[in-house]
Protein backbone atom coordinates (compact mmCIF):
# COMPACT_ATOMS: atom_id res chain seq x y z
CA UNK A 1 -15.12 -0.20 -25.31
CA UNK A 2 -17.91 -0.05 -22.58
CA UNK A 3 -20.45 2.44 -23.03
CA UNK A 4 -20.26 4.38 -20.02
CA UNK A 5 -16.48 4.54 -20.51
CA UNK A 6 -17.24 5.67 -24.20
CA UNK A 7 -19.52 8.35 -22.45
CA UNK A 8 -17.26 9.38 -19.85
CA UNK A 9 -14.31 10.20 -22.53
CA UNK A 10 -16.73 11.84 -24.70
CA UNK A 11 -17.90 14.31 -22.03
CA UNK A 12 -14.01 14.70 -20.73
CA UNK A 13 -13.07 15.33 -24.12
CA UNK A 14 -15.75 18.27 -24.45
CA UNK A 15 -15.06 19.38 -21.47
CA UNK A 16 -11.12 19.72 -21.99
CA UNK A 17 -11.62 21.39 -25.02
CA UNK A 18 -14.39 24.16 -23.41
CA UNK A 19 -11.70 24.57 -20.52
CA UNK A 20 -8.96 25.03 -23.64
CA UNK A 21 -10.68 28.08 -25.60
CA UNK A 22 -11.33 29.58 -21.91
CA UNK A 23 -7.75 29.40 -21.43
CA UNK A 24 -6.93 30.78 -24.86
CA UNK A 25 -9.24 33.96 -24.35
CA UNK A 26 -8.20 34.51 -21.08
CA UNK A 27 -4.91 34.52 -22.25
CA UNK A 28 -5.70 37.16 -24.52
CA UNK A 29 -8.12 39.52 -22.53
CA UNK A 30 -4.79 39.15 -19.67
CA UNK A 31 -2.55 40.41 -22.65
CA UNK A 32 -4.78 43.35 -23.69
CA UNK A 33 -5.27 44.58 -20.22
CA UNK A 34 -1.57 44.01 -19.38
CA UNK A 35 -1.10 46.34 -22.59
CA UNK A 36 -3.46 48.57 -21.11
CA UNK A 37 -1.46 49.15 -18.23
CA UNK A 38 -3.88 47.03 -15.60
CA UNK A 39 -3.03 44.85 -13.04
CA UNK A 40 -3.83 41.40 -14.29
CA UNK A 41 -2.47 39.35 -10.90
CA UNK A 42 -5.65 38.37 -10.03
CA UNK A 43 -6.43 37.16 -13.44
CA UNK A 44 -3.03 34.98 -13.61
CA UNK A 45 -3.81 33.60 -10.73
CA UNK A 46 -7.27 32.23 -11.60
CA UNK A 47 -5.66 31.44 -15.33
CA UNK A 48 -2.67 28.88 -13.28
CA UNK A 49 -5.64 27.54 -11.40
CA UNK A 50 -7.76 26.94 -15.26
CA UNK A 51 -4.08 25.61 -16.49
CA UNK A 52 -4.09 23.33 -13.19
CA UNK A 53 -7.74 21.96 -13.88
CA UNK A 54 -6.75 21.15 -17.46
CA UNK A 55 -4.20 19.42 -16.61
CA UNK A 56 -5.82 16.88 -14.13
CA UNK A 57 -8.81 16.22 -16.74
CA UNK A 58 -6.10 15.53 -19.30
CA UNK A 59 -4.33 13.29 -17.14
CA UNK A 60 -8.17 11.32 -16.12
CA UNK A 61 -8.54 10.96 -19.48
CA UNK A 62 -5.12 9.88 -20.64
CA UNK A 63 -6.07 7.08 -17.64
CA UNK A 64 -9.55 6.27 -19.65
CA UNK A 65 -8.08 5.72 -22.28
CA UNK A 66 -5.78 3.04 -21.18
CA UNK A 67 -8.47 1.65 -19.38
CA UNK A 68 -10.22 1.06 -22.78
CA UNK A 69 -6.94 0.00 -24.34
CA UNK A 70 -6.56 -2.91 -21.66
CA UNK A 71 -10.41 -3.90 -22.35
CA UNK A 72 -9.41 -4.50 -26.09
């Protein structure tokens, strides 16, 4: 595998699984304050829009990867 492809993945990789713990807290704080009796709309909206992001970087990197599996 090509080294800038190796260090693209590698920084996609950390950066899907920093954008997956934000999700998971803000998950949680949106279930406390819903709990609390709080409106939490503006909250799911920015969450669909973290779930949205996460999605596309998972799908780039599912790409690099077969880009490194076709250079094998």
């Amino acid at each position: 595998m090509d080294l800038d492809l190796r260090g693209e993945l590698e920084a996609l990789m950390t950066e899907i699984k920093k954008r997956q713990r934000h999700i998971e807290d803000q998950v949680f704080l949106i279930s406390v304050l819903e709990h609390d009796g709080h409106n939490t709309v503006e909250q799911q909206a920015a969450l669909k829009l973290e779930r949205k992001q996460l999605a596309l970087q998972m799908e780039r990197q599912t790409k690099l990867l077969q880009k490194a599996s076709s250079q094998t």
